[in-house]
C-alpha atoms as a PDB file:
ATOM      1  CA  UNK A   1     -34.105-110.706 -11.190  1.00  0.00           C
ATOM      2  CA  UNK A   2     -32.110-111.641  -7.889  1.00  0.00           C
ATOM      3  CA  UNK A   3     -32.144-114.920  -5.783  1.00  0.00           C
ATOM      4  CA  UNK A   4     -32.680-114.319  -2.483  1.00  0.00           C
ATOM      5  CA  UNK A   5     -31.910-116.768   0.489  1.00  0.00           C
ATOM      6  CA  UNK A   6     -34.605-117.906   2.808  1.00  0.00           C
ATOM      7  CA  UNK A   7     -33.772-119.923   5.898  1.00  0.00           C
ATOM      8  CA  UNK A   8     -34.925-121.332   9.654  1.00  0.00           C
ATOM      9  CA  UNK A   9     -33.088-120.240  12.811  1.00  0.00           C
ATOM     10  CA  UNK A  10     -31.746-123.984  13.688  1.00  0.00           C
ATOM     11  CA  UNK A  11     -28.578-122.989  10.605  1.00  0.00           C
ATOM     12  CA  UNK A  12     -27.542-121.312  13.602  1.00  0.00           C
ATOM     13  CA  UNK A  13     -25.120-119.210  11.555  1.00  0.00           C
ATOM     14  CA  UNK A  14     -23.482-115.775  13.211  1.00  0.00           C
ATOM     15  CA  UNK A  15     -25.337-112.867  12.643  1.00  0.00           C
ATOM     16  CA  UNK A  16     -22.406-111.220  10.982  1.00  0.00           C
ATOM     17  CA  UNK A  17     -22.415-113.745   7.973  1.00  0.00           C
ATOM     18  CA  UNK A  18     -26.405-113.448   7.856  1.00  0.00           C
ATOM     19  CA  UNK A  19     -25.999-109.869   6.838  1.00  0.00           C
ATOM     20  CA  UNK A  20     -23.101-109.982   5.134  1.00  0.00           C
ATOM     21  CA  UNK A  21     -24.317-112.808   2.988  1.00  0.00           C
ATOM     22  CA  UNK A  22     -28.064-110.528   3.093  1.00  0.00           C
ATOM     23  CA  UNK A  23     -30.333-113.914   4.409  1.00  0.00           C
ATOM     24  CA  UNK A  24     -33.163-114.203   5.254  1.00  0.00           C
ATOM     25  CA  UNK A  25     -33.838-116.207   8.781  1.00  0.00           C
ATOM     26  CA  UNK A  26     -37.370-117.000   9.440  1.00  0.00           C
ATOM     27  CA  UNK A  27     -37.121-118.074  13.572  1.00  0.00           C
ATOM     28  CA  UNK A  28     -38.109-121.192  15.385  1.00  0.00           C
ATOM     29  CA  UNK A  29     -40.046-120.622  18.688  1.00  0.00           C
ATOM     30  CA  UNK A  30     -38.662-122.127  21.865  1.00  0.00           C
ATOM     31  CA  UNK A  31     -40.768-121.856  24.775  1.00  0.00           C
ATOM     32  CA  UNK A  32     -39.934-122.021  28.818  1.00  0.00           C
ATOM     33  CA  UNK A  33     -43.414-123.185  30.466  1.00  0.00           C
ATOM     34  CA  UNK A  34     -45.691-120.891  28.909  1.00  0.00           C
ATOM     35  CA  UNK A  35     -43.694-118.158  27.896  1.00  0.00           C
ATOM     36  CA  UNK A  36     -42.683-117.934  24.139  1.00  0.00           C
ATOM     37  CA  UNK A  37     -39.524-116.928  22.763  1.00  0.00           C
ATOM     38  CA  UNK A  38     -38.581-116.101  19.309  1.00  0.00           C
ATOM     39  CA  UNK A  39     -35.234-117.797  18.661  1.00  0.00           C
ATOM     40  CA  UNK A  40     -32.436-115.324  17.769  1.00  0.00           C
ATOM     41  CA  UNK A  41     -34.973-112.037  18.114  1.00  0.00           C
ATOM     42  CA  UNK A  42     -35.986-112.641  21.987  1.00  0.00           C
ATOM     43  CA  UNK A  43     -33.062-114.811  22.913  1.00  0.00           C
ATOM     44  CA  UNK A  44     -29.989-115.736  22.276  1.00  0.00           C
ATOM     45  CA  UNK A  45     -27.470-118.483  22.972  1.00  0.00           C
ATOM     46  CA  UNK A  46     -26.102-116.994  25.761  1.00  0.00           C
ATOM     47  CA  UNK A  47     -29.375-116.149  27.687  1.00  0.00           C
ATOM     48  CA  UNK A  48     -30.812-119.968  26.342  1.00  0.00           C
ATOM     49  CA  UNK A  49     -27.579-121.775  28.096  1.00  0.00           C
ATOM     50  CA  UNK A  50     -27.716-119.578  31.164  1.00  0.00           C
ATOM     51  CA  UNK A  51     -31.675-119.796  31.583  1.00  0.00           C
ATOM     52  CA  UNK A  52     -31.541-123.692  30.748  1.00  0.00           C
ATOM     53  CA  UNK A  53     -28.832-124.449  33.351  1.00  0.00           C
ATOM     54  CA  UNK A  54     -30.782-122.561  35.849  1.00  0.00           C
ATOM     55  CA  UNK A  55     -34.076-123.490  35.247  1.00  0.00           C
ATOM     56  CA  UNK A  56     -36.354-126.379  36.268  1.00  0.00           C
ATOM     57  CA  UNK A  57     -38.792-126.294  33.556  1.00  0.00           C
ATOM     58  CA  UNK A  58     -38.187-128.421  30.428  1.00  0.00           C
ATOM     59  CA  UNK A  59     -38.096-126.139  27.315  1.00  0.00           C
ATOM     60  CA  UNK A  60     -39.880-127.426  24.103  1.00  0.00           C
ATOM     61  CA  UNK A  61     -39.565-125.803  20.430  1.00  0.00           C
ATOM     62  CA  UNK A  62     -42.142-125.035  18.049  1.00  0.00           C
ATOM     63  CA  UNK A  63     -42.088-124.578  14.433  1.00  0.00           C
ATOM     64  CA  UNK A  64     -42.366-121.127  12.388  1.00  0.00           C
ATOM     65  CA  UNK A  65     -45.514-120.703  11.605  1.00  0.00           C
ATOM     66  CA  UNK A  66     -47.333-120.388   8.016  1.00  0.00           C
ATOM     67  CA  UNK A  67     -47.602-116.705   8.283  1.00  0.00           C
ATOM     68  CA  UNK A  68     -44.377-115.651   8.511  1.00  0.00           C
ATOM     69  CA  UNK A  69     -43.127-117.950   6.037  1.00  0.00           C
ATOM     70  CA  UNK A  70     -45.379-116.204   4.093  1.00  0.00           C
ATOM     71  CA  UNK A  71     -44.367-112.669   4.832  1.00  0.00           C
ATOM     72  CA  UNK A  72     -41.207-113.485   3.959  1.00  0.00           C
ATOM     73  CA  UNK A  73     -41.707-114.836   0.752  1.00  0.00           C
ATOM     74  CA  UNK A  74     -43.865-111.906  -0.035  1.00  0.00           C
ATOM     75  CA  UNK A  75     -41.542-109.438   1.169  1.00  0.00           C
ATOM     76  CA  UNK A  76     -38.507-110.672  -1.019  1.00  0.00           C
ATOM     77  CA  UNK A  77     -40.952-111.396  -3.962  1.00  0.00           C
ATOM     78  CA  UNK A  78     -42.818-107.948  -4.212  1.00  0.00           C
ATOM     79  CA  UNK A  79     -39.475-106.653  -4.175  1.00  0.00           C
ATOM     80  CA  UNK A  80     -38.438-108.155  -7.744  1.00  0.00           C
ATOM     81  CA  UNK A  81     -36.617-111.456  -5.920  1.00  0.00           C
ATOM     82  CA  UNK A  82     -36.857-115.104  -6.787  1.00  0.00           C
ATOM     83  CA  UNK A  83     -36.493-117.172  -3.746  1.00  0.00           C
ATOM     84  CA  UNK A  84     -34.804-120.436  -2.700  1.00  0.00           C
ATOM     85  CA  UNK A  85     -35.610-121.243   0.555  1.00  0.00           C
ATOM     86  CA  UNK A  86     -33.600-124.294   2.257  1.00  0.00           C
ATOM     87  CA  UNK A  87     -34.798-125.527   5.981  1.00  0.00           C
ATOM     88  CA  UNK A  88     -33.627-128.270   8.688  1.00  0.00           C
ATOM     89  CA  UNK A  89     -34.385-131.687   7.768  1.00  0.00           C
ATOM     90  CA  UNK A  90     -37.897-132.669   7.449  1.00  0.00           C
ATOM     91  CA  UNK A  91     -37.282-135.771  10.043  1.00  0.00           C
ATOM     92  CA  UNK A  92     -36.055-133.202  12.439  1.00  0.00           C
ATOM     93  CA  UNK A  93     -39.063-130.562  12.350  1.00  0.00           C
ATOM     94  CA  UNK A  94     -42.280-130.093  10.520  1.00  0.00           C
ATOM     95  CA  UNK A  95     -40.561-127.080   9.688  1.00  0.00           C
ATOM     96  CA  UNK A  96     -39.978-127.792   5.684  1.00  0.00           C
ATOM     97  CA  UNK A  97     -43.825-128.977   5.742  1.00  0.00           C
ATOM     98  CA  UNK A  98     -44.907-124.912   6.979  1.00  0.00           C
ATOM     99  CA  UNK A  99     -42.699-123.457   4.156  1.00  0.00           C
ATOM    100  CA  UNK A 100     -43.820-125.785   1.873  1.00  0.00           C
ATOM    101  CA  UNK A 101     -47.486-124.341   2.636  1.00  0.00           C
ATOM    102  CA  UNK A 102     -46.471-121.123   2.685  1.00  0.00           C
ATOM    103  CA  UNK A 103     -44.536-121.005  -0.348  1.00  0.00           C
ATOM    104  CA  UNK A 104     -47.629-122.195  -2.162  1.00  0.00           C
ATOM    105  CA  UNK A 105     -49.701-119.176  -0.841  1.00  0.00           C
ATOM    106  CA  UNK A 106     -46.807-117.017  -2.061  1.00  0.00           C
ATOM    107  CA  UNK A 107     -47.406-118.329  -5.363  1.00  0.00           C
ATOM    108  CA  UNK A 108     -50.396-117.210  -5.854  1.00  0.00           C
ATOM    109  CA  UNK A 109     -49.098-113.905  -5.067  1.00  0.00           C
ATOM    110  CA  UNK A 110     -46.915-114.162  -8.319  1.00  0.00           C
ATOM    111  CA  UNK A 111     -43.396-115.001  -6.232  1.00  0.00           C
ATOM    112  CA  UNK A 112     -41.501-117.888  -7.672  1.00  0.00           C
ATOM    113  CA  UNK A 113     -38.967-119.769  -5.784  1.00  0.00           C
ATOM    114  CA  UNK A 114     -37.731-123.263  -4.598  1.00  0.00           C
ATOM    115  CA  UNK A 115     -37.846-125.359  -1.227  1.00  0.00           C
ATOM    116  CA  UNK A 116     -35.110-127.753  -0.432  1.00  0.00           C
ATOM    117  CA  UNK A 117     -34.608-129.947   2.302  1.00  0.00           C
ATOM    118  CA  UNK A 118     -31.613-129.996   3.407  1.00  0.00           C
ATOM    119  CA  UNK A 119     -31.524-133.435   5.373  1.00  0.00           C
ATOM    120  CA  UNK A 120     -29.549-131.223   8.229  1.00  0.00           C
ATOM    121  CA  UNK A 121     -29.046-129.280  11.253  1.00  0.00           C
ATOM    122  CA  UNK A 122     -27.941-126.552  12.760  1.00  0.00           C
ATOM    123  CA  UNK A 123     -24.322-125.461  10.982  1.00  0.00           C
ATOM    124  CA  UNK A 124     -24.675-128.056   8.441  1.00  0.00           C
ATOM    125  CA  UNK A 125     -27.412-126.811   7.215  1.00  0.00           C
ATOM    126  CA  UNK A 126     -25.819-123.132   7.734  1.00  0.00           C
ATOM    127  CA  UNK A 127     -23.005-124.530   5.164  1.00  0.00           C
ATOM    128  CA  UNK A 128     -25.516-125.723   2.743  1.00  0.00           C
ATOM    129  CA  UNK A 129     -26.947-121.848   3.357  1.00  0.00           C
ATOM    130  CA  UNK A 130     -24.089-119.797   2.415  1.00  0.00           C
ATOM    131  CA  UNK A 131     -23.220-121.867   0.000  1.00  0.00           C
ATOM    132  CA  UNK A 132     -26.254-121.269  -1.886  1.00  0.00           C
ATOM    133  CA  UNK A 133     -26.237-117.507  -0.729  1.00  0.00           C
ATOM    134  CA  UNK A 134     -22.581-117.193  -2.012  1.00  0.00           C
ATOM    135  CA  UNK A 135     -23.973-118.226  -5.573  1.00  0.00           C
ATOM    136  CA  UNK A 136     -26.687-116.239  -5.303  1.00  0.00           C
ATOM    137  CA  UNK A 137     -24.574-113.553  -4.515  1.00  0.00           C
ATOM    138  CA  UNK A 138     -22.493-114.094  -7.536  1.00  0.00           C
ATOM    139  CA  UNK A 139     -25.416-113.620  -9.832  1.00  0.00           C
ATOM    140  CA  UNK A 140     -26.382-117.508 -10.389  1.00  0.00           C
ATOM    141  CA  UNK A 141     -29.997-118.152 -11.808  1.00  0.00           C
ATOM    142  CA  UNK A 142     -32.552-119.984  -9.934  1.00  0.00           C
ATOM    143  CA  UNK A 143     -31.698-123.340 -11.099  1.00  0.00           C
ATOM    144  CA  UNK A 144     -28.211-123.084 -10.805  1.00  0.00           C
ATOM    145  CA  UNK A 145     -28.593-121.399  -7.244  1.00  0.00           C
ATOM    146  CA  UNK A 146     -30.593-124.698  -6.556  1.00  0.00           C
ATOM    147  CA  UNK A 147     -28.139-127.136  -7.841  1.00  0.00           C
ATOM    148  CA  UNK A 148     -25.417-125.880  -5.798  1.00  0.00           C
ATOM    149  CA  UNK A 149     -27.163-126.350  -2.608  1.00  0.00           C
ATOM    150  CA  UNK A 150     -27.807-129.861  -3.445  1.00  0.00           C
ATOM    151  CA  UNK A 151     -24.184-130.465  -4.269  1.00  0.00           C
ATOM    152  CA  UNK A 152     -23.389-129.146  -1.317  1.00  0.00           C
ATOM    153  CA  UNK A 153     -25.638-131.334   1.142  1.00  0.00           C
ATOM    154  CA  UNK A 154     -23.686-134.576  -0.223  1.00  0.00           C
ATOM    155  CA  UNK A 155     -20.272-132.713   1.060  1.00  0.00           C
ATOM    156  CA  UNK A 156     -21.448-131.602   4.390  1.00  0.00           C
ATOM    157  CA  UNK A 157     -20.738-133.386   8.021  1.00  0.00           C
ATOM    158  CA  UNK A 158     -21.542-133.247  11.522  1.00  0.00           C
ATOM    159  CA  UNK A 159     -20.302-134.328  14.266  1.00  0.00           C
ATOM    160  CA  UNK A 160     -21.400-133.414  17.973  1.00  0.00           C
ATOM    161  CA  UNK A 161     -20.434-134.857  21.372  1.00  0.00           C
ATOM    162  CA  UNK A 162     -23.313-134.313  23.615  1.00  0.00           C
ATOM    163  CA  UNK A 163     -22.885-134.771  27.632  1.00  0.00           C
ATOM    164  CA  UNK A 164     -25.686-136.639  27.575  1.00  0.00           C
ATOM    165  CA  UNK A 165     -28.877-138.321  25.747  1.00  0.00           C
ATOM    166  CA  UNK A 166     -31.485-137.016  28.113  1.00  0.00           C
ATOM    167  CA  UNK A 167     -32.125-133.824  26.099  1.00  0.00           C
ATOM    168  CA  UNK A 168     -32.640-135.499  22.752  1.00  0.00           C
ATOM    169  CA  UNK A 169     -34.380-138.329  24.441  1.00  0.00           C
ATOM    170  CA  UNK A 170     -37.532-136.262  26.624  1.00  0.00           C
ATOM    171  CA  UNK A 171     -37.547-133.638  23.141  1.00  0.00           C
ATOM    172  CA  UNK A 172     -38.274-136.800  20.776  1.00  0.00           C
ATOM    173  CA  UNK A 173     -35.714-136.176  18.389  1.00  0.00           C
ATOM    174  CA  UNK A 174     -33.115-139.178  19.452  1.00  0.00           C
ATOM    175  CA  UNK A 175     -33.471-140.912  16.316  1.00  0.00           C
ATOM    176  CA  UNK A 176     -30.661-143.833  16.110  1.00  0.00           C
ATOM    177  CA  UNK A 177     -29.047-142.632  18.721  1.00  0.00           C
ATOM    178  CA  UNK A 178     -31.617-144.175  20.776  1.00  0.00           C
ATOM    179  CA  UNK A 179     -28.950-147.681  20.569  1.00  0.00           C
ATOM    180  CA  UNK A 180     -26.787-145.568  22.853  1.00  0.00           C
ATOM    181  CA  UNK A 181     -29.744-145.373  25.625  1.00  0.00           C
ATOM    182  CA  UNK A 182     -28.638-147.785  28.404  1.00  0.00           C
ATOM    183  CA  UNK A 183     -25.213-147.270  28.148  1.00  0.00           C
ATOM    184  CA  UNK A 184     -22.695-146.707  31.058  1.00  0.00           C
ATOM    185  CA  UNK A 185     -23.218-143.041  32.493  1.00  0.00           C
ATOM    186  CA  UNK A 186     -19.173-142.471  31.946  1.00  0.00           C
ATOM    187  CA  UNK A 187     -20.242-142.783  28.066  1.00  0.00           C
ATOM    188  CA  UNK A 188     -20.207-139.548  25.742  1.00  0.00           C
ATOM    189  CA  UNK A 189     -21.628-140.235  22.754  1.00  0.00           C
ATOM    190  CA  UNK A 190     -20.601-138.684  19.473  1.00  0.00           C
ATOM    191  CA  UNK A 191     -23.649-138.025  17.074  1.00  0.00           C
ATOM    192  CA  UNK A 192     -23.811-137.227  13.033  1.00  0.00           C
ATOM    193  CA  UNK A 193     -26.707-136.497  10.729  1.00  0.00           C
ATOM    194  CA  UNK A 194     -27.050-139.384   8.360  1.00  0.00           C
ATOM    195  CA  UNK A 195     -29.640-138.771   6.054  1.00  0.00           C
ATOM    196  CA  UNK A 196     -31.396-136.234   7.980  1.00  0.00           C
ATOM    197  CA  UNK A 197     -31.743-137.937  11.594  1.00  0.00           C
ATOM    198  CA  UNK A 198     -29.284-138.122  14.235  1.00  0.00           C
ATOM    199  CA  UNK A 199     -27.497-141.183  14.845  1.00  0.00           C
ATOM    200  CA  UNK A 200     -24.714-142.755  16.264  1.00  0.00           C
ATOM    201  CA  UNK A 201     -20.924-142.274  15.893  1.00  0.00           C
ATOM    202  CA  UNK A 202     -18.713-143.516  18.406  1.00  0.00           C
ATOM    203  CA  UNK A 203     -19.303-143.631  21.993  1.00  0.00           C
ATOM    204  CA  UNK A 204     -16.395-142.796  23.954  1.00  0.00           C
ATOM    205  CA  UNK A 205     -15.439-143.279  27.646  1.00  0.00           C
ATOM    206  CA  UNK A 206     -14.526-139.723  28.768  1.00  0.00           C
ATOM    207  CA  UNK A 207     -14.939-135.993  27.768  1.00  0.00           C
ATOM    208  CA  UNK A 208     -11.220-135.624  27.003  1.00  0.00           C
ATOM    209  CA  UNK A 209     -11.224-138.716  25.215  1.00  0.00           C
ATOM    210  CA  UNK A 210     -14.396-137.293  23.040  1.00  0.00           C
ATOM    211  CA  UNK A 211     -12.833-133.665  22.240  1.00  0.00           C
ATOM    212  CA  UNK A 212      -9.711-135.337  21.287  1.00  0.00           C
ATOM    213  CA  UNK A 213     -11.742-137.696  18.788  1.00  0.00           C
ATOM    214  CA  UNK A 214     -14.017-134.630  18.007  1.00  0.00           C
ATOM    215  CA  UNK A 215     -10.145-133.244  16.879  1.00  0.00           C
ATOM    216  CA  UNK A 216      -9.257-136.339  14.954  1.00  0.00           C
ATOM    217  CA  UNK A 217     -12.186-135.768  12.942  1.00  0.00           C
ATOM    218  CA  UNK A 218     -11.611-132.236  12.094  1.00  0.00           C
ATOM    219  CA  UNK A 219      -8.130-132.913  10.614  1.00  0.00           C
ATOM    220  CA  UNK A 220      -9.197-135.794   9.148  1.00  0.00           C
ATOM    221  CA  UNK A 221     -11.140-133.294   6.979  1.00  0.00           C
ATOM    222  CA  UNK A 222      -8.060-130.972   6.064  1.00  0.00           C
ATOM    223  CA  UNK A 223      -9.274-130.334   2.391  1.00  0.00           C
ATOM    224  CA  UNK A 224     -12.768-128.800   3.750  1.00  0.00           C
ATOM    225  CA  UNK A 225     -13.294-125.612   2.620  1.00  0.00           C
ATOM    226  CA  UNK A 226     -14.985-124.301   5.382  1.00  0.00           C
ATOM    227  CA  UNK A 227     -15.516-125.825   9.268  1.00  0.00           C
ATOM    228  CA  UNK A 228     -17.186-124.662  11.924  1.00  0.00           C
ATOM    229  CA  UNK A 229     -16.706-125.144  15.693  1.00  0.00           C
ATOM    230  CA  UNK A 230     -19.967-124.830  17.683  1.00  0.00           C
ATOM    231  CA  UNK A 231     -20.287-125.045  21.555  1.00  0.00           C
ATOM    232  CA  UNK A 232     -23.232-125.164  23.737  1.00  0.00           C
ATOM    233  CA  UNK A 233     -22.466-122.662  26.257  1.00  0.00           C
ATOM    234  CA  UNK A 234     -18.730-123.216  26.483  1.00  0.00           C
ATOM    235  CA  UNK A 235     -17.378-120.830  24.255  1.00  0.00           C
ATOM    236  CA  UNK A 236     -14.289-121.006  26.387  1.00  0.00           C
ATOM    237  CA  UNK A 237     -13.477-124.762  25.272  1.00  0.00           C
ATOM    238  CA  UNK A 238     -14.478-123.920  21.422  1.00  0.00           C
ATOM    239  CA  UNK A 239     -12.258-121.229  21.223  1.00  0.00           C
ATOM    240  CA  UNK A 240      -9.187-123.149  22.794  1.00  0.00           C
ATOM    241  CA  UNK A 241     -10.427-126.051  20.223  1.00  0.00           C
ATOM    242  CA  UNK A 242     -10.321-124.146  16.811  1.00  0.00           C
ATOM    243  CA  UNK A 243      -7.350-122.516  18.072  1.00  0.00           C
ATOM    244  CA  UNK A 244      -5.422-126.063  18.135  1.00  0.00           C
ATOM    245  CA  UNK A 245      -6.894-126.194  14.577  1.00  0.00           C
ATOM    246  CA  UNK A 246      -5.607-123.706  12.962  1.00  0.00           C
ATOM    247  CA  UNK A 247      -1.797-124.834  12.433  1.00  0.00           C
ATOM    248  CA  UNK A 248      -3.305-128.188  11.340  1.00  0.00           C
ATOM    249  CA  UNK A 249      -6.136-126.675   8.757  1.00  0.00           C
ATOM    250  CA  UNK A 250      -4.581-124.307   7.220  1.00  0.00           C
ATOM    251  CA  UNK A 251      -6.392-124.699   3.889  1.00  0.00           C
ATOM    252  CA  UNK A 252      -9.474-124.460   5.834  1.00  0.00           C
ATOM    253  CA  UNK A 253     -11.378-121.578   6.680  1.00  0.00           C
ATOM    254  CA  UNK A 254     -12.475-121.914  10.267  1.00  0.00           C
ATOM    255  CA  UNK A 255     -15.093-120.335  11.980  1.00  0.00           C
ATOM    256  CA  UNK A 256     -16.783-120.293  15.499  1.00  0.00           C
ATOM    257  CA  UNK A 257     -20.401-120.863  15.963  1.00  0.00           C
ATOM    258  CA  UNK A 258     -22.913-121.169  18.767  1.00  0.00           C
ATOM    259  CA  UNK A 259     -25.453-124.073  19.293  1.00  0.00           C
ATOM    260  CA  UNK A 260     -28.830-121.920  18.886  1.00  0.00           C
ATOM    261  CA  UNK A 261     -31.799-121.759  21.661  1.00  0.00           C
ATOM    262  CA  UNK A 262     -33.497-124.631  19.094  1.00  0.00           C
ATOM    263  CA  UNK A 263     -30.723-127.083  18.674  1.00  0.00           C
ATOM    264  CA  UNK A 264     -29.624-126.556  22.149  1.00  0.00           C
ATOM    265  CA  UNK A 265     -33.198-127.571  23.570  1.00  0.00           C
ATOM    266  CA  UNK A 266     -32.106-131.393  22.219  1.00  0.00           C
ATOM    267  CA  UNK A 267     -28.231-131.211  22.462  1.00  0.00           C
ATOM    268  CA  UNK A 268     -28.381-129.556  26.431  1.00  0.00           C
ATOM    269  CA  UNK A 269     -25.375-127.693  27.518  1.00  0.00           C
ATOM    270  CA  UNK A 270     -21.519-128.066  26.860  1.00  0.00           C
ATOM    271  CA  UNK A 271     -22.199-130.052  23.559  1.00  0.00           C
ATOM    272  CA  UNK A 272     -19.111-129.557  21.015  1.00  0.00           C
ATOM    273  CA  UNK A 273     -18.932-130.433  17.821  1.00  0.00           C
ATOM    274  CA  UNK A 274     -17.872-129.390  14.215  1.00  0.00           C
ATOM    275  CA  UNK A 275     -19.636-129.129  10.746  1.00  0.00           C
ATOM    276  CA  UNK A 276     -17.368-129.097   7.930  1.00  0.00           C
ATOM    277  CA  UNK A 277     -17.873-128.474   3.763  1.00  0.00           C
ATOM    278  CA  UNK A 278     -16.159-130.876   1.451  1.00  0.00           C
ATOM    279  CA  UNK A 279     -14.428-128.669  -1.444  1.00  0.00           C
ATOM    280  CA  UNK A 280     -16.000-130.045  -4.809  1.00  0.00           C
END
């Protein structure tokens, strides 16, 4: 009997390591006024940054609903699979809290599995994904599939410079960072995920100054075993930024990323940042 991988669209992993890695993505809803969008199926990061720049009209997100949790989990299970399914943190979203419903009504139906909370976002919690997919993969039990993604949420970090608060502030998800509110406008802020909410880093004075510190973090995380570099809409300045990388993480394998439709909605455009996995 197989494992099988169930996740939400804010891991905001590439589509190429979602297949390769065969995972299952169950997708967030973000809507513009009225009209509903299926994150990752009706729009992508691309059309999300371009639409939100040019748009007056202050997008919110919804969670998946119970149904196609359920589908899912009745999809993999009638086909033979045990399930671990491992979701953005449960301050974040009631998104663990539809699974959780869902995977009980699955149940039922006979399909066994496991729901973790990953106490993340967006590629952190894609890091805690594939590393639970890659022992899946391998041939791991159910247990053992589970214990590794645990291990691996006490090894991940984040770290994001947003150009500003506002988004996180009007969508209700500002956490700790709301000390930062009232700040000097020349301020960037530099967020993490500490157990499971945003909060404050640093607040630096300037952009350059930010990226540069955004840099010092990276390297100061030269045994990771993986990192990504995710931009909101300036894939331009990630690309130039892992590129620096490189010579200075060589025992690192690096990878870019977008900022999803979701995670976007709270971080607003041109946020940078980098999520990186601790090697054991």
């Amino acid at each position: 009997m197989a494992v099988r991988i169930v996740t939400d669209s804010t891991c905001d992993l590439p589509a190429d390591l979602v297949t390769a890695y065969g995972i299952t993505v169950v997708p967030l809803t973000v809507f513009f006024g009225e009209e509903a969008l299926l994150d990752g199926v009706e729009i992508n990061a691309d059309e999300f940054y371009e639409r939100l720049r040019a748009s007056r009209q202050v997008p919110r997100t919804s969670q998946p609903s119970v149904e196609l949790f359920r589908a899912a989990y009745e999809e993999l299970g009638h086909e033979g699979n045990e399930i671990v399914s491992i979701h953005i943190s449960s301050q974040l979203s009631g998104t663990l809290n539809a699974a959780s419903v869902a995977r009980e009504q699955a149940v039922e139906q006979g399909v066994r599995g496991d729901l973790i909370d990953s106490y993340n976002v967006s590629l952190g919690l894609g890091l805690i994904v594939l590393e639970a997919a890659a022992a899946a993969n391998s041939g791991a039990k159910l247990d053992e599939v589970v214990a590794v993604a645990r291990r691996a949420m006490d090894r991940v970090n984040v770290y994001v410079v947003v150009d500003t608060l506002e988004y996180l502030q009007r969508g209700g998800r500002i956490g700790r960072a709301r000390s930062l509110l009232g700040s000097v406008l020349s301020i960037k802020p530099i967020l993490h995920v500490e157990n499971g909410e945003v909060a404050p880093f640093e607040r630096v004075r300037t952009r350059t100054r930010a990226i540069e510190r955004i840099e010092d973090l990276a390297t100061s995380h030269s045994r990771s075993k993986m990192m990504f570099v995710a931009s909101g809409g300036n894939d331009d300045e990630s690309e130039a930024f892992i590129e620096r990388m490189r010579p200075q993480l060589p025992h690192t394998d690096l990878a870019l990323a977008q900022l999803g439709p979701i995670v976007g909605v709270y971080t607003g455009p041109n946020a940078l940042g980098i999520a990186t996995l601790e090697r054991e």
